[in-house]
C-alpha atoms as a PDB file:
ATOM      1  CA  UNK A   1       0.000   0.000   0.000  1.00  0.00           C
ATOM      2  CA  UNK A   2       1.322   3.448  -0.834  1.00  0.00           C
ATOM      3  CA  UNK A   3       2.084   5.504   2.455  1.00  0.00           C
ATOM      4  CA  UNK A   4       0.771   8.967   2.259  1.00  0.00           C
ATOM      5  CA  UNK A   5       2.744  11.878   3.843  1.00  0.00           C
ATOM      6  CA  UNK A   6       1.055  15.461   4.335  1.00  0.00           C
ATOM      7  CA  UNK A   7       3.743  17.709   4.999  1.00  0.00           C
ATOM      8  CA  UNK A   8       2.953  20.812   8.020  1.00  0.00           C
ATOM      9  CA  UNK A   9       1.884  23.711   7.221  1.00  0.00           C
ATOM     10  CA  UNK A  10       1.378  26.929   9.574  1.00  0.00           C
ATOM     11  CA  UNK A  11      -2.478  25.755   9.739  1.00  0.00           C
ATOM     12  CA  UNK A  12      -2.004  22.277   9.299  1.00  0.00           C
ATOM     13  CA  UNK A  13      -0.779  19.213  10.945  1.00  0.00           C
ATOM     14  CA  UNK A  14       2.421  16.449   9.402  1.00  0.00           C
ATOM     15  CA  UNK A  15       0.869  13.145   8.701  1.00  0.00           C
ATOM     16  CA  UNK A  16       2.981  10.415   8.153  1.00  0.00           C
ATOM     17  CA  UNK A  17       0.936   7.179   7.285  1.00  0.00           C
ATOM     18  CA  UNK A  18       3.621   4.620   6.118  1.00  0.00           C
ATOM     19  CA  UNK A  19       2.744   1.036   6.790  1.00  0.00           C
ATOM     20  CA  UNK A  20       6.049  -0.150   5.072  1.00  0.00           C
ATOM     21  CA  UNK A  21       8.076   1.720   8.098  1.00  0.00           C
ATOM     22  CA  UNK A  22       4.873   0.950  10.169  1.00  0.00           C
ATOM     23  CA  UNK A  23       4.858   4.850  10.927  1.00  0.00           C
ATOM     24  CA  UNK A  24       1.321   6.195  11.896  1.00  0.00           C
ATOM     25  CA  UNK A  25       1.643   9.810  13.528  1.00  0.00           C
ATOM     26  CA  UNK A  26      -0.533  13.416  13.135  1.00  0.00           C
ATOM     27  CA  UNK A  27       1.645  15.606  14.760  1.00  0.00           C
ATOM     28  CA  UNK A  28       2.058  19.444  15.769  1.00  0.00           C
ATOM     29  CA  UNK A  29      -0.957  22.398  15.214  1.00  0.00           C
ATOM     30  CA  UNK A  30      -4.157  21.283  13.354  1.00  0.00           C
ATOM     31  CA  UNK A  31      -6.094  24.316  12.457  1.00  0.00           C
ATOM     32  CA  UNK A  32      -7.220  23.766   8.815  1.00  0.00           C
ATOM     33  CA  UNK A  33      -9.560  26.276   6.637  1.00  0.00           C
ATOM     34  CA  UNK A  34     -11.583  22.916   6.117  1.00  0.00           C
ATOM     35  CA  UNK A  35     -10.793  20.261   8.137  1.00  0.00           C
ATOM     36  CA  UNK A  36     -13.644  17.904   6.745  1.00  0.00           C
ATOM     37  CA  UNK A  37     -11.683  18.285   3.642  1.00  0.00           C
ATOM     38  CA  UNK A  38      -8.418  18.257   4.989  1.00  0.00           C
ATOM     39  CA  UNK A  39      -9.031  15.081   6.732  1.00  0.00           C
ATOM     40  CA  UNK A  40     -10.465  13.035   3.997  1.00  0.00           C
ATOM     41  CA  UNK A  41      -7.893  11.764   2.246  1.00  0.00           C
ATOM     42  CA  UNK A  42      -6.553  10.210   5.667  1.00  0.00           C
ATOM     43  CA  UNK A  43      -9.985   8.706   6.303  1.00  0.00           C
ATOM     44  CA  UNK A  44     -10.030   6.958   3.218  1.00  0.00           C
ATOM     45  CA  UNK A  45      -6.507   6.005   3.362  1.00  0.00           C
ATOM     46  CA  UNK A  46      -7.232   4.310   6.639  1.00  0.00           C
ATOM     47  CA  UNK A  47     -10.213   3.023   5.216  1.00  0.00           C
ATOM     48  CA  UNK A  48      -8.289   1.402   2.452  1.00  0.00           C
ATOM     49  CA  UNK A  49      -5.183   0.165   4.994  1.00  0.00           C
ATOM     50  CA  UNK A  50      -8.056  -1.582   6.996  1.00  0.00           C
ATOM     51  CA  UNK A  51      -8.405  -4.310   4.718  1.00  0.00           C
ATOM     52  CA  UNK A  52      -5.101  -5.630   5.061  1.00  0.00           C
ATOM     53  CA  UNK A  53      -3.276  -3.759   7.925  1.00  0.00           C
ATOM     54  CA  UNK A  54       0.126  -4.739   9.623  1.00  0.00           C
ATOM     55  CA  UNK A  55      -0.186  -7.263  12.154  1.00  0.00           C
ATOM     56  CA  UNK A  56       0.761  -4.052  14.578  1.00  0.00           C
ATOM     57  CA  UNK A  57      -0.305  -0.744  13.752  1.00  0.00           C
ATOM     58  CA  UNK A  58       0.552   2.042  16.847  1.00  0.00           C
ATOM     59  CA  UNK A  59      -0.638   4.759  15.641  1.00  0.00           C
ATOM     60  CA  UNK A  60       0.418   8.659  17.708  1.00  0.00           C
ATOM     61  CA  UNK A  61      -1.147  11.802  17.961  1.00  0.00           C
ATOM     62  CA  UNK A  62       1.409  14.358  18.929  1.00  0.00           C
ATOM     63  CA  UNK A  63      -0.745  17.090  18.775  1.00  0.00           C
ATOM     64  CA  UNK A  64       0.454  20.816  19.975  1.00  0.00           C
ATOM     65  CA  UNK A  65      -3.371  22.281  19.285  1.00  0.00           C
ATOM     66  CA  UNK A  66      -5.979  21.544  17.347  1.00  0.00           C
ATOM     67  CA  UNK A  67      -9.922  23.735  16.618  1.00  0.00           C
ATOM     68  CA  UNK A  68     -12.889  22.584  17.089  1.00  0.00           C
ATOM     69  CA  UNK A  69     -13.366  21.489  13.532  1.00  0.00           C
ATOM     70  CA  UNK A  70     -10.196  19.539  13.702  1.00  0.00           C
ATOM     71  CA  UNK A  71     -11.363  17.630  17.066  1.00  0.00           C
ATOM     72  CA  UNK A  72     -14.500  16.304  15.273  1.00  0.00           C
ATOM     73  CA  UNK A  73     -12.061  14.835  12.278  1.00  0.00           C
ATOM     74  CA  UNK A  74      -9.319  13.703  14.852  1.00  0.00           C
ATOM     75  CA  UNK A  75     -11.967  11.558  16.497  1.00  0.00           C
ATOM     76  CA  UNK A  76     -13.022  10.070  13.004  1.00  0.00           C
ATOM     77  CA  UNK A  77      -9.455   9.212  12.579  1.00  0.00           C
ATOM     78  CA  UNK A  78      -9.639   7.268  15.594  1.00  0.00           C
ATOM     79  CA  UNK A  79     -13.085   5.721  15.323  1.00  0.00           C
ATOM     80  CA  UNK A  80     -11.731   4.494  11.787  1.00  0.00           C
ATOM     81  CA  UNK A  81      -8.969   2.630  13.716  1.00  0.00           C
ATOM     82  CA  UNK A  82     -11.867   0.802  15.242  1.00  0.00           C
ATOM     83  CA  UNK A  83     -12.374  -1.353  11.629  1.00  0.00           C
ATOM     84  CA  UNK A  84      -8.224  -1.380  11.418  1.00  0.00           C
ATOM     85  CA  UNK A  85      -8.192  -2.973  15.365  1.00  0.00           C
ATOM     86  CA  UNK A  86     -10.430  -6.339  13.390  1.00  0.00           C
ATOM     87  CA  UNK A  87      -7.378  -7.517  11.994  1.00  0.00           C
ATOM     88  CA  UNK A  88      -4.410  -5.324  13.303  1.00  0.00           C
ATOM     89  CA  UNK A  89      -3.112  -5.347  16.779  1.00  0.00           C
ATOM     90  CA  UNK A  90      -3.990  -1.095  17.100  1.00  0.00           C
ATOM     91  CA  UNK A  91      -2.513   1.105  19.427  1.00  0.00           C
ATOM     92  CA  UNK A  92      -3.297   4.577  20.031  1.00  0.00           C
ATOM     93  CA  UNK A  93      -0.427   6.966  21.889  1.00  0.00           C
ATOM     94  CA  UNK A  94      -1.870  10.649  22.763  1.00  0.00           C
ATOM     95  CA  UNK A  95       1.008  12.376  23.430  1.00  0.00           C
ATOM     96  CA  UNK A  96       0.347  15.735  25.333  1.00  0.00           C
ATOM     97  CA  UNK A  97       3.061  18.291  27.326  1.00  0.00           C
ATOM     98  CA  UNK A  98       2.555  17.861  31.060  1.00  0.00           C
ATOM     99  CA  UNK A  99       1.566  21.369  31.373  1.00  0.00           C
ATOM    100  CA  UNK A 100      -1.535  20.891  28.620  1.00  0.00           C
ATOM    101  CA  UNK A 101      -4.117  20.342  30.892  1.00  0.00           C
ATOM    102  CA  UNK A 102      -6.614  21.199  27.514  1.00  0.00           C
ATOM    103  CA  UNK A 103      -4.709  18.080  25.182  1.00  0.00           C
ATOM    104  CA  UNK A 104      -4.443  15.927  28.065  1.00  0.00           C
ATOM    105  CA  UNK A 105      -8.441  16.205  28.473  1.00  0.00           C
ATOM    106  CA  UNK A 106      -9.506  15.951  24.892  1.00  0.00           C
ATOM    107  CA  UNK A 107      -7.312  12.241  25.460  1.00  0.00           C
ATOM    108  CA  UNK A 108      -9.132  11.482  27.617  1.00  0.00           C
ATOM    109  CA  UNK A 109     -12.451  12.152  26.142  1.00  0.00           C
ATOM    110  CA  UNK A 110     -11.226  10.517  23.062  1.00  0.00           C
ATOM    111  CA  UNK A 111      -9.712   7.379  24.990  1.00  0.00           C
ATOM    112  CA  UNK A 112     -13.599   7.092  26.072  1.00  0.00           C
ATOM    113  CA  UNK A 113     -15.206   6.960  22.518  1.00  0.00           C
ATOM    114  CA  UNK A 114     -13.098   4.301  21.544  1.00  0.00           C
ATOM    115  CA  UNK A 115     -12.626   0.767  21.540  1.00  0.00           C
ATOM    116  CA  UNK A 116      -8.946   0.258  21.360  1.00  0.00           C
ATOM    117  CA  UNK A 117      -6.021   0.217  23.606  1.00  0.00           C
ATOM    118  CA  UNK A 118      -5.188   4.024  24.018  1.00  0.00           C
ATOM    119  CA  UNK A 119      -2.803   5.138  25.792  1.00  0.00           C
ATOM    120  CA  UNK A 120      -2.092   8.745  26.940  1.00  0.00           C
ATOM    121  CA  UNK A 121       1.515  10.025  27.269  1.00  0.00           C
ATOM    122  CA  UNK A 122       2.803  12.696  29.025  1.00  0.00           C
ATOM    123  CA  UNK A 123       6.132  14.594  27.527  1.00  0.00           C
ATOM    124  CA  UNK A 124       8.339  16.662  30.305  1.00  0.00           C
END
């Protein structure tokens, strides 16, 4: 499967998505014009990686800040994992600075929705 790489931008996140170095991260500030369309290509590429995933698939969120709009397509991102988790061993790592009280709470929300191992980290 092709691996699909988003570079940053100053409004959006780095998404790295490359099963063949079994690297699955969003990382940094997620604050796109249009994050429903921002976001679809990664739904659909997770869609597609779902039918035959790596036998382990961790996937991180190292996520600095993200809008409103961008929580309600970060949480599709991880509901998708949901379908991956049927045949993958899935991991989820929510990596938040230990002063983020904010990113450390949406983890927590989001560890809630979900039905996969999730695991929140805290960075000094």
């Amino acid at each position: 499967m092709e691996k699909l790489i988003i570079e940053e931008t100053e409004d959006t996140p780095e998404i790295i998505l490359d099963p063949e170095q079994n690297i699955f991260k969003i990382s940094k500030i997620s604050v796109p014009e249009n994050a429903l369309d921002f976001y679809k290509p990664v739904l659909e590429w997770i869609k597609a990686y779902a039918e035959n995933p790596n036998v382990q698939t961790v996937f991180d969120f190292d996520l600095e800040y993200v809008n409103t709009a961008s929580s309600k397509q970060v949480i599709q991102v991880i509901l998708s994992l949901q379908k991956v988790a049927e045949k993958s061993d899935v991991k989820v790592r929510w990596y938040y600075e230990s002063i983020d009280e904010d990113m450390k709470a949406l983890g927590n929300r989001y560890k809630k929705l979900v039905n996969v191992p999730f695991e929140l980290v805290e960075i000094e």
